[in-house]
N, C-alpha and C. Protein backbone atom coordinates (compact mmCIF):
# COMPACT_ATOMS: atom_id res chain seq x y z
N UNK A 1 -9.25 -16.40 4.14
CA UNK A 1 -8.16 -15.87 4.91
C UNK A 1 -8.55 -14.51 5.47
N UNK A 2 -7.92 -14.45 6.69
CA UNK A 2 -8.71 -12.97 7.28
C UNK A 2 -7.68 -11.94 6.94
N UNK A 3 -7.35 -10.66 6.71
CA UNK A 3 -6.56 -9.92 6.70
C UNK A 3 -6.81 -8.79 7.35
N UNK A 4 -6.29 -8.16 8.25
CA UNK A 4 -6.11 -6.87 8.85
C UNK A 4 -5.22 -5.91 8.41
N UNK A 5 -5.74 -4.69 8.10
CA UNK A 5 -5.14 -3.54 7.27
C UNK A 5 -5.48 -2.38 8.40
N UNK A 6 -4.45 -1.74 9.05
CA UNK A 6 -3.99 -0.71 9.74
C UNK A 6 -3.16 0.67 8.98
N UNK A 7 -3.67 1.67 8.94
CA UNK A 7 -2.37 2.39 8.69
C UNK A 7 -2.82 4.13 9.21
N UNK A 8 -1.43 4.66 9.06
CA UNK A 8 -2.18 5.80 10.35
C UNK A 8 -0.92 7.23 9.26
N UNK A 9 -1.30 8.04 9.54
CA UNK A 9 -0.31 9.15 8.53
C UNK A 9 0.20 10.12 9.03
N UNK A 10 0.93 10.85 8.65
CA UNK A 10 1.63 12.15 9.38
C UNK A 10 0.79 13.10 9.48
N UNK A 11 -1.04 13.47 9.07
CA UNK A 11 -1.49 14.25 9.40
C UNK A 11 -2.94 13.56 10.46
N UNK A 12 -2.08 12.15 11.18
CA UNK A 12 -3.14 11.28 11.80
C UNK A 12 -4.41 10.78 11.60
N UNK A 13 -4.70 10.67 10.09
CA UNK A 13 -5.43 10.22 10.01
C UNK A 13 -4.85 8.38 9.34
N UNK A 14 -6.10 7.76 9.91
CA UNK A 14 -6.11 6.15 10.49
C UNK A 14 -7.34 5.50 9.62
N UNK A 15 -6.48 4.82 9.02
CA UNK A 15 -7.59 3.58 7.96
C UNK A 15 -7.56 2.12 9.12
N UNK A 16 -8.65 1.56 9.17
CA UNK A 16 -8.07 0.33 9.94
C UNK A 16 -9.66 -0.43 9.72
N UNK A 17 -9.33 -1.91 9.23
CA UNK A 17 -10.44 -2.60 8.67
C UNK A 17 -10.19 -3.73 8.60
N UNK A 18 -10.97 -4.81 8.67
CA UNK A 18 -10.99 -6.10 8.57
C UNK A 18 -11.46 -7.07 7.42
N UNK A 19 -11.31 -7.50 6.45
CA UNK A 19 -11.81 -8.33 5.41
C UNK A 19 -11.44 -9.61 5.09
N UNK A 20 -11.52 -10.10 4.39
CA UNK A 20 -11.97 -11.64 3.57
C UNK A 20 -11.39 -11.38 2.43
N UNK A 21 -9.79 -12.13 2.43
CA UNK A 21 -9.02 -12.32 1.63
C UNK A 21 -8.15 -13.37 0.85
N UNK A 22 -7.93 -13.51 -0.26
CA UNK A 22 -6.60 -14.83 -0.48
C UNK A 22 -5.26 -14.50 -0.82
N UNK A 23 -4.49 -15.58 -0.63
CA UNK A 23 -3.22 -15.57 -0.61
C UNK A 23 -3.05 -16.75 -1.87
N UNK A 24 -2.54 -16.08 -2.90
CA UNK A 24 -2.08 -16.93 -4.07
C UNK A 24 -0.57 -16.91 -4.34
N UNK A 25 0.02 -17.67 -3.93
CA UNK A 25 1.31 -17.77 -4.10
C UNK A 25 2.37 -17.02 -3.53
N UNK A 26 2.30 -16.15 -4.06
CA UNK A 26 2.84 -14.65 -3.37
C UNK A 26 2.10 -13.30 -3.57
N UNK A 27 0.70 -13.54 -3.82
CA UNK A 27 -0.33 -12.67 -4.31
C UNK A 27 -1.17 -12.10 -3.35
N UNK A 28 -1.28 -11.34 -2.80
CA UNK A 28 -2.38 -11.18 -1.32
C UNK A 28 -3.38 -10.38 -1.94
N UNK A 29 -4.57 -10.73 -2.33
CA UNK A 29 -6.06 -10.23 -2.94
C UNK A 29 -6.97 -9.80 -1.80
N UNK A 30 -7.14 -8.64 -2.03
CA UNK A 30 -8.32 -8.26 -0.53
C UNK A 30 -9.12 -7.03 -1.62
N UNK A 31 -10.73 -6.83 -0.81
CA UNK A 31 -10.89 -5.61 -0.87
C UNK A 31 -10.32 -4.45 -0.55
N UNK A 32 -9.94 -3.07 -0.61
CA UNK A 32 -9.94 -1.80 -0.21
C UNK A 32 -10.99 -1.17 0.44
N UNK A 33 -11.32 -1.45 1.81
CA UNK A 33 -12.43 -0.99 2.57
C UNK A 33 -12.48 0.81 2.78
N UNK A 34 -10.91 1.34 2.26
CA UNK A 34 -11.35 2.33 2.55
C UNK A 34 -11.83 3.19 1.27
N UNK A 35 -11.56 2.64 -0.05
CA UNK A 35 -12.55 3.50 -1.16
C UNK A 35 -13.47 2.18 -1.70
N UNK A 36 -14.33 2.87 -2.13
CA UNK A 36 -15.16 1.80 -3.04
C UNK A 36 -15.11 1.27 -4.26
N UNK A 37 -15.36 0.00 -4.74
CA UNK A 37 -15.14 -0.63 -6.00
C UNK A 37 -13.71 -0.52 -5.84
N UNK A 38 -13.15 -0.91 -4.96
CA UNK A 38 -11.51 -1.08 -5.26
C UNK A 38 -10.88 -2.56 -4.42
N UNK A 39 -10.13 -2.67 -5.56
CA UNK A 39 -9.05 -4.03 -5.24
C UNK A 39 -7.66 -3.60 -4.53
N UNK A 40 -7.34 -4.42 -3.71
CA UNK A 40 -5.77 -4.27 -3.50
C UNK A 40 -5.17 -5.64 -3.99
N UNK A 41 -3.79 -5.44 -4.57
CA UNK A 41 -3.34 -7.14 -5.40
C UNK A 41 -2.31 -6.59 -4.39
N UNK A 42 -1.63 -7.44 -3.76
CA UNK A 42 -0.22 -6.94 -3.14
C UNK A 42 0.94 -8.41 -3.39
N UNK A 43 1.59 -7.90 -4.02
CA UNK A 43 2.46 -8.96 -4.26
C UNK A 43 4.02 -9.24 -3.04
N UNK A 44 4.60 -9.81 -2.53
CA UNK A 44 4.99 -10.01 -1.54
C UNK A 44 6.38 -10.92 -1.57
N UNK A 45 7.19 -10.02 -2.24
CA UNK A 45 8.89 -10.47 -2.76
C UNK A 45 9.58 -11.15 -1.35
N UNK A 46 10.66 -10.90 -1.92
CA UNK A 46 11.67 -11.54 -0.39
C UNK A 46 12.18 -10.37 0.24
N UNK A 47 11.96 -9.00 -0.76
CA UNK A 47 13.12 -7.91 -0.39
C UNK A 47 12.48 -6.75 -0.83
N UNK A 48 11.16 -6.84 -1.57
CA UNK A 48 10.32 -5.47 -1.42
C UNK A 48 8.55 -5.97 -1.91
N UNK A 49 8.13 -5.11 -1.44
CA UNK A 49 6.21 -5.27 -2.13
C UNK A 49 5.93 -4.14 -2.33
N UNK A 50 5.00 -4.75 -3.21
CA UNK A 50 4.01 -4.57 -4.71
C UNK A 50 2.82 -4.04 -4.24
N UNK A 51 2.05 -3.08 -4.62
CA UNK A 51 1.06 -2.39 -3.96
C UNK A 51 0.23 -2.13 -5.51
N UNK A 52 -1.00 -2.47 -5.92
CA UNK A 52 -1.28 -1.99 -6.57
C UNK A 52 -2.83 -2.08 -6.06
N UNK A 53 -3.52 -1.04 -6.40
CA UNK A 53 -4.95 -0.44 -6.38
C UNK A 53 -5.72 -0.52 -7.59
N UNK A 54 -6.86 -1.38 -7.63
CA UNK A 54 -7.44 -1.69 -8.86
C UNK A 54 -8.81 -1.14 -8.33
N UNK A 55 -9.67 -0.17 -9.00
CA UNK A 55 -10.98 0.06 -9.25
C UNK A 55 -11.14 1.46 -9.29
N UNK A 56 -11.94 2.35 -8.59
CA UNK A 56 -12.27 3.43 -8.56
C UNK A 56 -10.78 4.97 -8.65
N UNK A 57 -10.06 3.72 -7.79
CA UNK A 57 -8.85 4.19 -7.65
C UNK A 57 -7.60 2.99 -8.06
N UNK A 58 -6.89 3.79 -9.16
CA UNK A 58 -5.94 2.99 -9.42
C UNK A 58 -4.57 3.85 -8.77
N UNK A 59 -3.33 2.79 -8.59
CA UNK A 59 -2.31 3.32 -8.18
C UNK A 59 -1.22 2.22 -7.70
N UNK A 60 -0.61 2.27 -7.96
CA UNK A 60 0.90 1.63 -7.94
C UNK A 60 1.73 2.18 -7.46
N UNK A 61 2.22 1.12 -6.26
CA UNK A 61 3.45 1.54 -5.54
C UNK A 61 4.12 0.55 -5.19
N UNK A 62 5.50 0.47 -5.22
CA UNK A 62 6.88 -0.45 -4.67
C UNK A 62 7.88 -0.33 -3.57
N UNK A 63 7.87 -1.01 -2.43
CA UNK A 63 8.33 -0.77 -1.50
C UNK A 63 9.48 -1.37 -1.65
N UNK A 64 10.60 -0.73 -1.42
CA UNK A 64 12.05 -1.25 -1.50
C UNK A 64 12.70 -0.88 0.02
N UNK A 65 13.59 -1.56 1.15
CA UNK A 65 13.91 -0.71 2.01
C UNK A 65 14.74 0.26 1.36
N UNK A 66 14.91 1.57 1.98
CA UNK A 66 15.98 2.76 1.92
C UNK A 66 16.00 3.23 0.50
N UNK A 67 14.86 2.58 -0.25
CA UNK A 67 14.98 3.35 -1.64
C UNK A 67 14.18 4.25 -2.28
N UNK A 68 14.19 5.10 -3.34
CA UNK A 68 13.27 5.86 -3.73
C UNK A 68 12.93 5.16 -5.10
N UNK A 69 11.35 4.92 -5.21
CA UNK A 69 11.05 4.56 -6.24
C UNK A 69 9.39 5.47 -7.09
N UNK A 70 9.80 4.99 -8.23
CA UNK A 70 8.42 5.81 -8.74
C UNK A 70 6.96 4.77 -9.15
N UNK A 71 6.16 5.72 -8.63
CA UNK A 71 4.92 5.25 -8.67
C UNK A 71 3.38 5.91 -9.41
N UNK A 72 2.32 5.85 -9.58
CA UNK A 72 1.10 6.71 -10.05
C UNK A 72 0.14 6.42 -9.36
N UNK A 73 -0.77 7.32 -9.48
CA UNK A 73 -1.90 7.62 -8.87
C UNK A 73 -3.00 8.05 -9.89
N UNK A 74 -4.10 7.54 -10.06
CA UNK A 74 -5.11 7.66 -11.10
C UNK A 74 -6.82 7.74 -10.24
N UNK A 75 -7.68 8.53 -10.69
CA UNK A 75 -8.93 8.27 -9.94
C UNK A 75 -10.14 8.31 -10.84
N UNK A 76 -11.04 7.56 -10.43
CA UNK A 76 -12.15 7.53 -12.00
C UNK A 76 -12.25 9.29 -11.96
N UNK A 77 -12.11 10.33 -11.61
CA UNK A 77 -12.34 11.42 -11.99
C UNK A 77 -11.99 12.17 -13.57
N UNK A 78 -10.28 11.54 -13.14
CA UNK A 78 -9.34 11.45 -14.13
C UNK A 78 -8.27 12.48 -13.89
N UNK A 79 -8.26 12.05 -12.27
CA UNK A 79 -7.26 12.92 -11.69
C UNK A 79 -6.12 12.33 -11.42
N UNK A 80 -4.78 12.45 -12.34
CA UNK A 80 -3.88 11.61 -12.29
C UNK A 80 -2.57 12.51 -12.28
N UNK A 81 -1.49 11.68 -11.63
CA UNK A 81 0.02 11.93 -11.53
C UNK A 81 0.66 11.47 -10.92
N UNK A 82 1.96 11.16 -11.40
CA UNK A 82 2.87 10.48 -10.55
C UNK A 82 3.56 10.74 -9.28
N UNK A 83 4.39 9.42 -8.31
CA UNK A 83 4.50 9.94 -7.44
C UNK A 83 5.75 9.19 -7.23
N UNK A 84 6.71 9.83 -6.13
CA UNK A 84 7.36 8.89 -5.46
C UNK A 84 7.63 8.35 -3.86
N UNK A 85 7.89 6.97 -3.72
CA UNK A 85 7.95 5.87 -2.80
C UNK A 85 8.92 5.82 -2.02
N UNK A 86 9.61 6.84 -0.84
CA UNK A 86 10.92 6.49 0.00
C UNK A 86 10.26 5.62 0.68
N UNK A 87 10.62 4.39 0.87
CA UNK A 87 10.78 3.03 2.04
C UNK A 87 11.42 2.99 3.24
N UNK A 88 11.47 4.06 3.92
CA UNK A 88 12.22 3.89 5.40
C UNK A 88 12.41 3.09 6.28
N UNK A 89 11.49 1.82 6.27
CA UNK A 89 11.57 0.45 6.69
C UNK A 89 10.34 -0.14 5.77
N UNK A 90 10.78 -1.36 5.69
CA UNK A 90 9.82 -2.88 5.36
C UNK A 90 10.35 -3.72 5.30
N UNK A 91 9.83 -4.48 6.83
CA UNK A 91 9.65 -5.78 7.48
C UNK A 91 8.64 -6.83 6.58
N UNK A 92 8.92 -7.65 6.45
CA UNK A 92 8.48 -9.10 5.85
C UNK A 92 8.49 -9.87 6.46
N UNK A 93 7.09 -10.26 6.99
CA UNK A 93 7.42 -11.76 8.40
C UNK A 93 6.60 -12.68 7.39
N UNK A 94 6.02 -13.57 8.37
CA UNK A 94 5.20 -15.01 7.25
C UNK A 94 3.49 -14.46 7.34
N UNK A 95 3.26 -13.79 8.16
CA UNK A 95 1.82 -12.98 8.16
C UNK A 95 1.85 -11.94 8.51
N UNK A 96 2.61 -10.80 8.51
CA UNK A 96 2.97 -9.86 8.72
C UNK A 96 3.37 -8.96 7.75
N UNK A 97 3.15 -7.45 7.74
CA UNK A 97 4.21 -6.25 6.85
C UNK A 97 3.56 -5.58 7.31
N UNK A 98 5.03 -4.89 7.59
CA UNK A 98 4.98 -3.35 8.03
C UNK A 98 5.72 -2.88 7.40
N UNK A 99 5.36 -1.41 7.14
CA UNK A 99 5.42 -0.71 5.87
C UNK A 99 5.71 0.72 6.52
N UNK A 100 7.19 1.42 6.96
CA UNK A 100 6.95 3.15 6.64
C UNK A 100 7.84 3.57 5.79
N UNK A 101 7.09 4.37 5.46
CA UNK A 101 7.36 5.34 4.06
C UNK A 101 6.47 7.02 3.79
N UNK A 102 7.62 7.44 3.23
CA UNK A 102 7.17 8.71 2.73
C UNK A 102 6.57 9.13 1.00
N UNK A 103 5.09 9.72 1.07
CA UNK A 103 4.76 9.73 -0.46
C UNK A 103 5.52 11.36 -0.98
N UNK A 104 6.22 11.32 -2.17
CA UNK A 104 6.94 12.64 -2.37
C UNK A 104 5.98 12.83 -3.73
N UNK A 105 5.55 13.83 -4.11
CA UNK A 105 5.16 14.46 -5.09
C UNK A 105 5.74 15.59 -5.66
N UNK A 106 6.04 15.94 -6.85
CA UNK A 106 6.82 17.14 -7.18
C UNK A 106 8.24 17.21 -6.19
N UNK A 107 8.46 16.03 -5.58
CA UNK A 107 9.97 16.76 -4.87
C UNK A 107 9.81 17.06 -3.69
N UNK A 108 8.53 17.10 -3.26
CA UNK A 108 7.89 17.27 -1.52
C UNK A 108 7.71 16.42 -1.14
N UNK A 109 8.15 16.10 0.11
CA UNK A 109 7.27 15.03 0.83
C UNK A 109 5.99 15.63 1.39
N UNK A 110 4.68 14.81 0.45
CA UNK A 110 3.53 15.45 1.19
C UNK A 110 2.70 14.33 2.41
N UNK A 111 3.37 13.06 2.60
CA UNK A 111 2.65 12.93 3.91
C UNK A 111 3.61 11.59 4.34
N UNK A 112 3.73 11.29 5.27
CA UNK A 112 4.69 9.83 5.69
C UNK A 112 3.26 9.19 6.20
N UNK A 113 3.45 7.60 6.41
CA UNK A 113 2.88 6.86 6.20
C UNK A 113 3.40 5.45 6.74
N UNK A 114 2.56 4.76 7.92
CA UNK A 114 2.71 3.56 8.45
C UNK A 114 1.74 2.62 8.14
N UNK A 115 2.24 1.60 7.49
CA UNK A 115 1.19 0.02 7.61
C UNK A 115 1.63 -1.31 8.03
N UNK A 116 0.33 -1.56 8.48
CA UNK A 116 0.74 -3.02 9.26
C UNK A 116 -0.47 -3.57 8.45
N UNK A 117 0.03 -5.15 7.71
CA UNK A 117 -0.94 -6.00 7.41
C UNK A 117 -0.75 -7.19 7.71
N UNK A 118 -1.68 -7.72 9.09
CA UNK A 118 -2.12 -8.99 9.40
C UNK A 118 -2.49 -9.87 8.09
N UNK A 119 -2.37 -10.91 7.92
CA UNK A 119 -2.77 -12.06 7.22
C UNK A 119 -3.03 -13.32 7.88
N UNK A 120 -3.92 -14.41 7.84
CA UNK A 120 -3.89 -15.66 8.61
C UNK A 120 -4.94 -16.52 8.21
């Protein structure tokens, strides 16, 4: 399955990559082209997704629309702390998500954040 991963941030910087992925059930398995030794598992509800980062970089996040949720951030360094997830929109089509949201740390919002992921 091909998947396309776009996403662009409030200080403009733009991840955008193409890989070789599967779709298990409601499971979307791809590499992370933009760090190394890393997994993305994205799980893909009716009414929010599942973001989790497996390898070099671990990190968990939940997209809910209009909600604030909590999440972490971990790096083989062993630079870790939590964070939280406002969902300002997420769209769910049948090969499609788009994703904006703001990451808040300590109570700041330190960067907003758009994604679009092709699947097919």
């Amino acid at each position: 399955m091909k998947i396309i991963f776009h996403s662009i941030d409030s200080n403009e910087e733009k991840i955008f990559y193409q890989v070789e992925g599967q779709l298990i059930k409601n499971l979307l398995i791809f590499e992370d082209k933009s760090t190394p030794n890393t997994t993305i598992y994205l799980t893909i509800n009716n009414d929010n997704i599942i973001l989790d980062r497996v390898g070099d970089i671990n990190m968990h996040m939940q997209f809910i629309n209009n909600q604030i949720v909590e999440g972490n951030y971990e790096n083989k360094l062993g630079l870790e702390f939590n964070i939280k997830i406002k969902t300002n929109s997420l769209i769910i089509k049948k090969n499609k998500i788009d994703i904006d949201y703001d990451l808040i740390i300590d109570n700041y919002t330190a960067s907003s954040h758009k994604i679009w992921i092709l699947f097919q």
